[in-house]
Protein backbone atom coordinates (compact mmCIF):
# COMPACT_ATOMS: atom_id res chain seq x y z
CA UNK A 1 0.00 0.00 0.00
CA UNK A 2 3.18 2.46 0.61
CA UNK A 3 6.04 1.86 -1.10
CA UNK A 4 9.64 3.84 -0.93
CA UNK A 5 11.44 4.27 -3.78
CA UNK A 6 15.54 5.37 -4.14
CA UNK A 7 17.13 6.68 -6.91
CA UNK A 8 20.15 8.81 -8.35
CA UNK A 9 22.85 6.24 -6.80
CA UNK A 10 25.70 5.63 -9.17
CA UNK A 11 29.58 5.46 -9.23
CA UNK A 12 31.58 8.77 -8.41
CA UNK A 13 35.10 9.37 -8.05
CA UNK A 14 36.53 10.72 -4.07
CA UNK A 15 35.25 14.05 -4.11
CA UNK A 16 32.35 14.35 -6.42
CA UNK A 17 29.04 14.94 -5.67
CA UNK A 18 25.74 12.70 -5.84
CA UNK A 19 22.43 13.60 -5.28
CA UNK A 20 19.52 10.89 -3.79
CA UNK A 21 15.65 11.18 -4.12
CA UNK A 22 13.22 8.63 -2.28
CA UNK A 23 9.55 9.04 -3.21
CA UNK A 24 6.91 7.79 -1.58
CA UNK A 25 3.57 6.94 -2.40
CA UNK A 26 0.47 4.83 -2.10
CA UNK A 27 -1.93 5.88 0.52
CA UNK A 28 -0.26 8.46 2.55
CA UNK A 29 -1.78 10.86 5.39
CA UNK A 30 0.91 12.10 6.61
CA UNK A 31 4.72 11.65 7.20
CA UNK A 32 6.24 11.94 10.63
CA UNK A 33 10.10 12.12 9.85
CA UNK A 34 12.61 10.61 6.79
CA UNK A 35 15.68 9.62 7.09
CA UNK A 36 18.84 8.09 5.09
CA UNK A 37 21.01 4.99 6.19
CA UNK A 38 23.87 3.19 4.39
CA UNK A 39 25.22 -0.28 4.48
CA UNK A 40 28.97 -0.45 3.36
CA UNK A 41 30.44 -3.83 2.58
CA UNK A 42 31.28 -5.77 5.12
CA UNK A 43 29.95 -3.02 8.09
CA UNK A 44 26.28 -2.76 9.76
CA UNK A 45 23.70 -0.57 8.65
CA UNK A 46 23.98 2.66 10.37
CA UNK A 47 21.91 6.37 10.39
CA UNK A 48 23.23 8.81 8.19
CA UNK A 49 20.40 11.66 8.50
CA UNK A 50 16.83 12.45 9.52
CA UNK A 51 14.46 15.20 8.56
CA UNK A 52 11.39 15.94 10.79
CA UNK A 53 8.25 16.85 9.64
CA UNK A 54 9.26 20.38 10.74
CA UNK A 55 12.15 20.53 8.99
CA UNK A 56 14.46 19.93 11.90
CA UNK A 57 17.55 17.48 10.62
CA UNK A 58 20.32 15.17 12.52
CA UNK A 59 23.23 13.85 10.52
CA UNK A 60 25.91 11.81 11.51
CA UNK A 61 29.35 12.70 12.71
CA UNK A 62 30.84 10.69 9.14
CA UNK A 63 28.79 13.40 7.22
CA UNK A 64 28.24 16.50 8.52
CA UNK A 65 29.22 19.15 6.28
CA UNK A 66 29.22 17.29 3.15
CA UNK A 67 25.76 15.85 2.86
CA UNK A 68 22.28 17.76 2.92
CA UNK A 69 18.86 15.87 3.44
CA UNK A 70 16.15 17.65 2.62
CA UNK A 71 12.07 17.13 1.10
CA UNK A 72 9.44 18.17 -1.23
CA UNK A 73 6.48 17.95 0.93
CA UNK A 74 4.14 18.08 -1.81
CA UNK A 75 5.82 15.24 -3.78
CA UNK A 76 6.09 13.26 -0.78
CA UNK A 77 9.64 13.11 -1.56
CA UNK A 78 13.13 13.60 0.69
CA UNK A 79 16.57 14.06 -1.13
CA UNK A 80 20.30 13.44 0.20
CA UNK A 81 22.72 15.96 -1.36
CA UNK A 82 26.10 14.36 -0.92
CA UNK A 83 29.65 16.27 -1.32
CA UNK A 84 32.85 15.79 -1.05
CA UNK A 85 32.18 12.21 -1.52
CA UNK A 86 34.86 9.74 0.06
CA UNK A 87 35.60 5.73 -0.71
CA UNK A 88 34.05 5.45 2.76
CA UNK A 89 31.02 6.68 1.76
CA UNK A 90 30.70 3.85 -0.48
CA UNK A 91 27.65 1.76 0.27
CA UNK A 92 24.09 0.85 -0.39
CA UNK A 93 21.66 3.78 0.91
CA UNK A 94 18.42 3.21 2.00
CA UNK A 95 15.47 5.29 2.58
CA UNK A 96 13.03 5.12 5.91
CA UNK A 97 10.16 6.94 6.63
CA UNK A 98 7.66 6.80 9.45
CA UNK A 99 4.48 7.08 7.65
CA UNK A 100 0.74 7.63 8.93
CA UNK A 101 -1.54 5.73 6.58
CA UNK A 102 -5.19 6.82 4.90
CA UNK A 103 -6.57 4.06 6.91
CA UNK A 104 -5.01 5.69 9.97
CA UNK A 105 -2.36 2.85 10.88
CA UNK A 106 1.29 4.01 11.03
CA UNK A 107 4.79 2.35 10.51
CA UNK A 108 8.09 2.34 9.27
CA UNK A 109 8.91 1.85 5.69
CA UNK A 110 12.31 1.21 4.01
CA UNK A 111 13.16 1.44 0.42
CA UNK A 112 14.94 -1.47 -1.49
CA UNK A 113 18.18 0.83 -1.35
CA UNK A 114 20.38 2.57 -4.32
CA UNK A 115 23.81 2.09 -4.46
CA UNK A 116 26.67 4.20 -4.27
CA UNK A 117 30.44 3.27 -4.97
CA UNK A 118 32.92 6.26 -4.36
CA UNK A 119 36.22 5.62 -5.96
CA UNK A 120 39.48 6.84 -4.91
């Protein structure tokens, strides 16, 4: 019924820039917060940022100053800006959002993830 969707993931080399879009749909109310996470080879899945549904965002130590999250309320949509890309960034990113349904029930959804290799 809601689905997540990543895109613009690709290969970059160190110090390039990429930019992410997740776009939800399916029968949405409302959407509490998005947020970003990555899962490098070999290494857990771990936050990267979140973006409230007032606009208030929380990045990681690992990406602060070089990556921007940010939405399109009326597309339902939330974007990761990434700079200064390094080899470490390199990983599958997912999308999550915390989503209030049309039939009132609300969850977590993920996204099937994009990936991004950052070469040195």
């Amino acid at each position: 019924q809601v689905q997540l969707v990543e895109s613009g993931g690709g290969f970059v080399q160190a110090g390039g820039s990429l930019r992410l879009s997740c776009a939800a749909s399916g029968s949405i109310f409302s959407i509490n917060a998005r947020g970003w996470y990555r899962q490098a080879p070999g290494k857990q899945r771990e936050w990267v940022a979140t973006i409230t549904s007032g606009g208030s965002t929380n990045y990681a130590d690992s990406v602060k100053g070089r990556f921007t999250i940010s939405r399109d309320n009326a597309k339902n949509a939330v974007y990761l800006q990434m700079n200064s890309l390094k080899p470490e960034d390199t990983a599958v990113y997912y999308c999550n959002a915390r989503i209030e349904t049309m039939q009132e029930d609300t969850a977590d959804y993920w996204g099937k993830g994009t990936l991004v290799i950052v070469s040195s």
